[in-house]
N, C-alpha and C. Protein backbone atom coordinates (compact mmCIF):
# COMPACT_ATOMS: atom_id res chain seq x y z
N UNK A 1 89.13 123.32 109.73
CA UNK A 1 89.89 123.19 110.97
C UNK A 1 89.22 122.15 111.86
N UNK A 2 89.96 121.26 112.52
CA UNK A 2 89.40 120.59 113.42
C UNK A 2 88.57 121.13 114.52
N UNK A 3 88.04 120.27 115.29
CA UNK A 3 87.35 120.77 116.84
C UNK A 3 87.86 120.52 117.65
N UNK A 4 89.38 120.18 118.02
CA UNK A 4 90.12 119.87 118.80
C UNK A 4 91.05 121.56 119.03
N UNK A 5 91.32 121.48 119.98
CA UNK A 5 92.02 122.87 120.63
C UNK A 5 93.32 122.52 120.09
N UNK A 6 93.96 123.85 119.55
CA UNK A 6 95.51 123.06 119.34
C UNK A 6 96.12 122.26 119.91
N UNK A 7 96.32 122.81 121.64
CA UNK A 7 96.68 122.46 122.60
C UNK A 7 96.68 120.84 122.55
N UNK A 8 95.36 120.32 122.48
CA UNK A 8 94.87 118.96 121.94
C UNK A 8 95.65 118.62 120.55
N UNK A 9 95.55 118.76 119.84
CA UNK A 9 96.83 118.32 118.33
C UNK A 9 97.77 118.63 118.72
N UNK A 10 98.71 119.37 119.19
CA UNK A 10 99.85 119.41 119.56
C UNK A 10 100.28 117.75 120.69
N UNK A 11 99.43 118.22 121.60
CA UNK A 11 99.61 116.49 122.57
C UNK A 11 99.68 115.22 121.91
N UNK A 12 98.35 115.12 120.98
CA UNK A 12 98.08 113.86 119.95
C UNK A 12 99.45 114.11 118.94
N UNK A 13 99.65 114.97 118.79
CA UNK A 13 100.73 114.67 117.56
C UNK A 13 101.95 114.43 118.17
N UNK A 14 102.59 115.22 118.95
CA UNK A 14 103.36 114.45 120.08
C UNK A 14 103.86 112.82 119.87
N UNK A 15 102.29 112.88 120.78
CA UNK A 15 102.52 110.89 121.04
C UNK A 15 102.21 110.03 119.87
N UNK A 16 102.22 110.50 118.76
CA UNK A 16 101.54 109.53 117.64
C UNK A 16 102.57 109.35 116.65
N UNK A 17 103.25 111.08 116.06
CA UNK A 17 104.18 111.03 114.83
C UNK A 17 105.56 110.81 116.22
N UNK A 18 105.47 109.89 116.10
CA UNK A 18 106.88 109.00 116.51
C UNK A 18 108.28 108.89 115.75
N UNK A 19 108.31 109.60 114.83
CA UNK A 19 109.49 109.42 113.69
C UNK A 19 110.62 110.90 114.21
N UNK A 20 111.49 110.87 113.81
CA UNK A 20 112.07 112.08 113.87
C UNK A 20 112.22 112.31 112.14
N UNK A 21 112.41 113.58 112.16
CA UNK A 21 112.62 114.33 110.78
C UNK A 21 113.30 113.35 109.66
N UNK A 22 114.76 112.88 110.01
CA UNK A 22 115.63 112.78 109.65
C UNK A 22 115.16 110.96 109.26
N UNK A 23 114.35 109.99 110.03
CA UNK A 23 113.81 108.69 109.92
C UNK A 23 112.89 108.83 109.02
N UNK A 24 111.83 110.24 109.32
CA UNK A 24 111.18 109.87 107.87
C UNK A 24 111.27 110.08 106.30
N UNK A 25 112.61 111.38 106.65
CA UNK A 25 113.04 111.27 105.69
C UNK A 25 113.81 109.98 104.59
N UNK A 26 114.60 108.99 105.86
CA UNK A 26 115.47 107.86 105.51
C UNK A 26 114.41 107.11 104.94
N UNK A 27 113.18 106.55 105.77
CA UNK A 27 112.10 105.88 105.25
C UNK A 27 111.23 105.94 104.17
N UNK A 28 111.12 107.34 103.32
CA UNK A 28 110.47 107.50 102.35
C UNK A 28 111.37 107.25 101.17
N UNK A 29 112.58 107.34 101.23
CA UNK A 29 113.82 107.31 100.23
C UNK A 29 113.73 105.67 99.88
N UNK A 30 113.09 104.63 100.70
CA UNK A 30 112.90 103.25 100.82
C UNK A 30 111.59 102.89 99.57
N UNK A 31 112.03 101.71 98.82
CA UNK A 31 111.22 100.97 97.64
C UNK A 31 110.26 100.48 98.91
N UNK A 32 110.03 100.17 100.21
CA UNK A 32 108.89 100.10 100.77
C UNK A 32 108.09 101.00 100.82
N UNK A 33 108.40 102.39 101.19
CA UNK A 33 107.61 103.62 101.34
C UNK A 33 107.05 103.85 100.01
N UNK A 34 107.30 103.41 98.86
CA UNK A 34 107.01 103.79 97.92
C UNK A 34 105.85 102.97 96.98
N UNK A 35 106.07 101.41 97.78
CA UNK A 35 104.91 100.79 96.92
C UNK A 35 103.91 100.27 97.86
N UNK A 36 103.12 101.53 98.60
CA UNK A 36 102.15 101.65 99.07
C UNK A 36 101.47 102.96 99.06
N UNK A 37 99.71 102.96 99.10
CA UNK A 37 99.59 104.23 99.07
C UNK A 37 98.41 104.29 97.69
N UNK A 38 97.69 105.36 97.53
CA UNK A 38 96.75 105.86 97.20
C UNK A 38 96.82 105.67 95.69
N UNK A 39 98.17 106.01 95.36
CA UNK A 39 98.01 106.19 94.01
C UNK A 39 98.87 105.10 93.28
N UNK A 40 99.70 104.15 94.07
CA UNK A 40 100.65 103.08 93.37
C UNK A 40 102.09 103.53 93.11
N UNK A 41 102.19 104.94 93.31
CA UNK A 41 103.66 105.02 93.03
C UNK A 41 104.41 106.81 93.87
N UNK A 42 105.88 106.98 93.89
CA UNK A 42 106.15 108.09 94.80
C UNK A 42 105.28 109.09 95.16
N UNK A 43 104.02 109.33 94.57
CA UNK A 43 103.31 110.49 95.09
C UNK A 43 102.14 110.04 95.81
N UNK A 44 101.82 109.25 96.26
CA UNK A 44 100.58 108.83 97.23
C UNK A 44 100.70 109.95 98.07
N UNK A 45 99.47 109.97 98.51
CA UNK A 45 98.93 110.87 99.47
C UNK A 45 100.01 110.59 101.00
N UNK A 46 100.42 109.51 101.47
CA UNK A 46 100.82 109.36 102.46
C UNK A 46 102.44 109.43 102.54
N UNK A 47 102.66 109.53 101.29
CA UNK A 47 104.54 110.13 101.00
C UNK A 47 104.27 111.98 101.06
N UNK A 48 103.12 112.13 100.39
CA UNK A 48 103.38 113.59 100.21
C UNK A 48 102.87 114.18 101.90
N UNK A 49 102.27 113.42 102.95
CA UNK A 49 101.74 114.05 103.79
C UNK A 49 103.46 113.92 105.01
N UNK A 50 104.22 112.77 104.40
CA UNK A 50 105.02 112.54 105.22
C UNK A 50 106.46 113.93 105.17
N UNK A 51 106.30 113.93 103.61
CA UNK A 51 107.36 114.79 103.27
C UNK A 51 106.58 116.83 103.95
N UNK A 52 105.23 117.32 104.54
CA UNK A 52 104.90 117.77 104.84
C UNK A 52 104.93 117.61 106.57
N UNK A 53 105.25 116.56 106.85
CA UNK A 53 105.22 116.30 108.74
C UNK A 53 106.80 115.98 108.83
N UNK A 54 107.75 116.37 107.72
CA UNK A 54 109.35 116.71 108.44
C UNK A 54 109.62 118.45 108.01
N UNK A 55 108.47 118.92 107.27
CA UNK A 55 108.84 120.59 107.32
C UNK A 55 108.02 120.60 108.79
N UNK A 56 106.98 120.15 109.16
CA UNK A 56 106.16 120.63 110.02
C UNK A 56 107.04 120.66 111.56
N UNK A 57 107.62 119.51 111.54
CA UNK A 57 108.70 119.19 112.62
C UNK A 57 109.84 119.71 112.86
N UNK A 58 110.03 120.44 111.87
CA UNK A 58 111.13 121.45 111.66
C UNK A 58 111.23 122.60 112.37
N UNK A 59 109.54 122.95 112.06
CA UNK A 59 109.02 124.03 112.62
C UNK A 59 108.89 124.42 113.84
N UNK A 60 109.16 125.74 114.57
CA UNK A 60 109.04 126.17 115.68
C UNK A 60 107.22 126.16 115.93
N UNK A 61 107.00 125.62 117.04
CA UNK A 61 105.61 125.53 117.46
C UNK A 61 105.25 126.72 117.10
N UNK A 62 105.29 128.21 117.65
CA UNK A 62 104.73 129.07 117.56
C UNK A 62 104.75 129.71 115.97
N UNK A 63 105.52 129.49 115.12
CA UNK A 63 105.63 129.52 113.86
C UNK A 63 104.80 128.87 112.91
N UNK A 64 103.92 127.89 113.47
CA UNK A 64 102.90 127.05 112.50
C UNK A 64 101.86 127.97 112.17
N UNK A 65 101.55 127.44 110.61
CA UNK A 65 100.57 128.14 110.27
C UNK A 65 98.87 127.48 110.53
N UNK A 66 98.03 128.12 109.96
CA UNK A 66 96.63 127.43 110.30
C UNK A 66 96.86 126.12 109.61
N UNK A 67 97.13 126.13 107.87
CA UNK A 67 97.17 124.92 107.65
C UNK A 67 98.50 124.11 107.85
N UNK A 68 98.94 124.45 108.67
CA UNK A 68 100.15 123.04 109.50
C UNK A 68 99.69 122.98 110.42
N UNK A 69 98.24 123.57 111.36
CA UNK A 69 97.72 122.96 112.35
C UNK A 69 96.49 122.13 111.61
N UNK A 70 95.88 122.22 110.41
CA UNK A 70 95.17 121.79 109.93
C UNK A 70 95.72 120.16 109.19
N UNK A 71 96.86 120.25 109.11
CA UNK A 71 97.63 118.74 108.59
C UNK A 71 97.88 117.97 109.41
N UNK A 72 98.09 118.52 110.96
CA UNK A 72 98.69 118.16 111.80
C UNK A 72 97.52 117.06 112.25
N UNK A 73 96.03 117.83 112.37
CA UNK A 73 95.01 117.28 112.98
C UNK A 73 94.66 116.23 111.76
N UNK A 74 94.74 116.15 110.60
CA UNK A 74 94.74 115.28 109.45
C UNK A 74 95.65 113.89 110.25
N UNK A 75 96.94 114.66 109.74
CA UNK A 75 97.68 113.38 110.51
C UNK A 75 97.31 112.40 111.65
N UNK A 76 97.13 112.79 112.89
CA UNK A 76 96.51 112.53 113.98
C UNK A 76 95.07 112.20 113.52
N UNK A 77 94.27 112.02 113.18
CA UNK A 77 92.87 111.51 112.29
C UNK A 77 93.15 110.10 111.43
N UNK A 78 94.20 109.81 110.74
CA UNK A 78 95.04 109.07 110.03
C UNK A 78 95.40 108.18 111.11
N UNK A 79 96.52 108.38 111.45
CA UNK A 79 97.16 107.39 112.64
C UNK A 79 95.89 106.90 113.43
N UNK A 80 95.15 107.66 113.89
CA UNK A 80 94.38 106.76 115.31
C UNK A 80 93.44 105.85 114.66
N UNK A 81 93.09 106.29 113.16
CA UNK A 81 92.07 105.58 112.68
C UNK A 81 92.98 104.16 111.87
N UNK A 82 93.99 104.64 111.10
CA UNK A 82 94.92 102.98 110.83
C UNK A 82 95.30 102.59 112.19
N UNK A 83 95.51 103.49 112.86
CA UNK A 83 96.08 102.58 113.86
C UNK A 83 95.56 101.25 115.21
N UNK A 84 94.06 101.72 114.50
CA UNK A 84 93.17 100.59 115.44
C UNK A 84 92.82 99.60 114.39
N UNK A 85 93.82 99.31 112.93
CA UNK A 85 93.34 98.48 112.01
C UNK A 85 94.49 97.31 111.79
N UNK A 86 95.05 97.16 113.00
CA UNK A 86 96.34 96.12 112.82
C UNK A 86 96.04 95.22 112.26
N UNK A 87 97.14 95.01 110.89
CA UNK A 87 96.31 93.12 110.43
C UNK A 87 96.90 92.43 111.49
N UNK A 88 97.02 90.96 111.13
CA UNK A 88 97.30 90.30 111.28
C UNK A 88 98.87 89.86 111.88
N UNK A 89 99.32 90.39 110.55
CA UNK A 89 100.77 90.17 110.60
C UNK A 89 101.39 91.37 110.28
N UNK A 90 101.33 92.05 111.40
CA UNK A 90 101.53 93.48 110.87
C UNK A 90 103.06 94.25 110.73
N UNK A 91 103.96 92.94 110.84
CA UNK A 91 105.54 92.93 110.47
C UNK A 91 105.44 93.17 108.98
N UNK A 92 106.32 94.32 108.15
CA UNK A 92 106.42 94.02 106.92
C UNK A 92 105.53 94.08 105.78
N UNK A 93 104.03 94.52 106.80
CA UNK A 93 102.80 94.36 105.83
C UNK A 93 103.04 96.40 105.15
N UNK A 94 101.18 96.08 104.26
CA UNK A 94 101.69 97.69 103.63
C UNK A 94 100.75 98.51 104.88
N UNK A 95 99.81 98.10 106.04
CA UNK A 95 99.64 98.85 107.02
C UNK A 95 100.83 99.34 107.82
N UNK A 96 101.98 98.35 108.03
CA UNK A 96 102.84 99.09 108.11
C UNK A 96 103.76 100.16 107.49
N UNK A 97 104.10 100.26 106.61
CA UNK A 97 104.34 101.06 105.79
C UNK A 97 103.39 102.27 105.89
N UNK A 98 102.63 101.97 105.66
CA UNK A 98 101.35 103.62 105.53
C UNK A 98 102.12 103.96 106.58
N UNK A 99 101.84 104.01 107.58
CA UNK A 99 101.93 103.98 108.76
C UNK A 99 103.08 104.92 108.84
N UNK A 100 104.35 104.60 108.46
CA UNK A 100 105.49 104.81 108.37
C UNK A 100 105.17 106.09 107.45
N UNK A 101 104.78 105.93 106.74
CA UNK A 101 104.73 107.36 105.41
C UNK A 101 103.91 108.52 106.06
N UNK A 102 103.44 107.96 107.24
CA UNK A 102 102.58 109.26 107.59
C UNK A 102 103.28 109.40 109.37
N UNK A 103 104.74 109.02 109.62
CA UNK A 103 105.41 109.38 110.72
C UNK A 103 105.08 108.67 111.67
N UNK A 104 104.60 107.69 111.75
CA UNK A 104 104.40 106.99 112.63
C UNK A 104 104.69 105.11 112.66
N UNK A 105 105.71 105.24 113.32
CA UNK A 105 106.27 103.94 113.52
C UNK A 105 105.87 102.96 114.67
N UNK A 106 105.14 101.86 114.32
CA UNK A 106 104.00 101.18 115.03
C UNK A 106 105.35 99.95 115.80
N UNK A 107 105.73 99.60 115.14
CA UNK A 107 107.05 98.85 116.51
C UNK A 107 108.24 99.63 116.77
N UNK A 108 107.83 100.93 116.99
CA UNK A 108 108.65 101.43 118.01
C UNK A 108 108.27 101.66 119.77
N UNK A 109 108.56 101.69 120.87
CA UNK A 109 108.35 101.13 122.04
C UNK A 109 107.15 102.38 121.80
N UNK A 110 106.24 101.98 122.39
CA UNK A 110 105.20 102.78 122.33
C UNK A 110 104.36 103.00 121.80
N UNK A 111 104.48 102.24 120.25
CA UNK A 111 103.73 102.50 119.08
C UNK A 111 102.63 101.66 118.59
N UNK A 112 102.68 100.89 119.35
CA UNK A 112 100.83 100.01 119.77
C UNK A 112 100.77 98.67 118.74
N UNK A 113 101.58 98.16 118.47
CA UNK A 113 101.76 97.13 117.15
C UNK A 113 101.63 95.81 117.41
């Protein structure tokens, strides 16, 4: 379990997984979402964490379990740490994409890109 108070992952996850259910679902169904990632093909770690943060989102707050507060703080660990790793050209690249596979959409207004 993290050392962050839920209260704290709930806020961070909030402002970070920027996607709604239904976008990351559209986005993982994408030959982009798919050729990036841990392992080279549909099951990378960051498809399977994405397809786990639209049950999680589904979910009634008070209904989460320890480990959907334990993924949650994963997630949020993920994002802040790619997310201070912008390349260059970070239109189109596979940091974007990760990015995307783990609910978080970096040129959306807010999304730090």
């Amino acid at each position: 379990m993290s050392d962050k108070s839920r209260e704290e992952i709930w806020c961070e996850w909030r402002d970070l997984v920027n996607m709604a259910p239904k976008e990351i679902e559209d986005w993982l169904a994408t030959d982009e979402s798919k050729s990036v990632g841990d392992t080279g093909d549909a099951d990378s770690t960051g498809r399977k964490s994405g397809k786990r943060i639209i049950e999680i989102k589904r979910t009634n707050k008070d209904d989460l379990t320890d480990d959907d507060w334990d993924h949650m703080a994963t997630v949020v660990g993920y994002i802040k740490r790619h997310g201070a790793q912008v390349p260059d050209a970070p239109e189109g690249s596979d940091w974007a994409y990760s990015m995307k596979n783990w609910g978080h959409d970096p040129f959306k207004e807010g999304g730090k890109a």
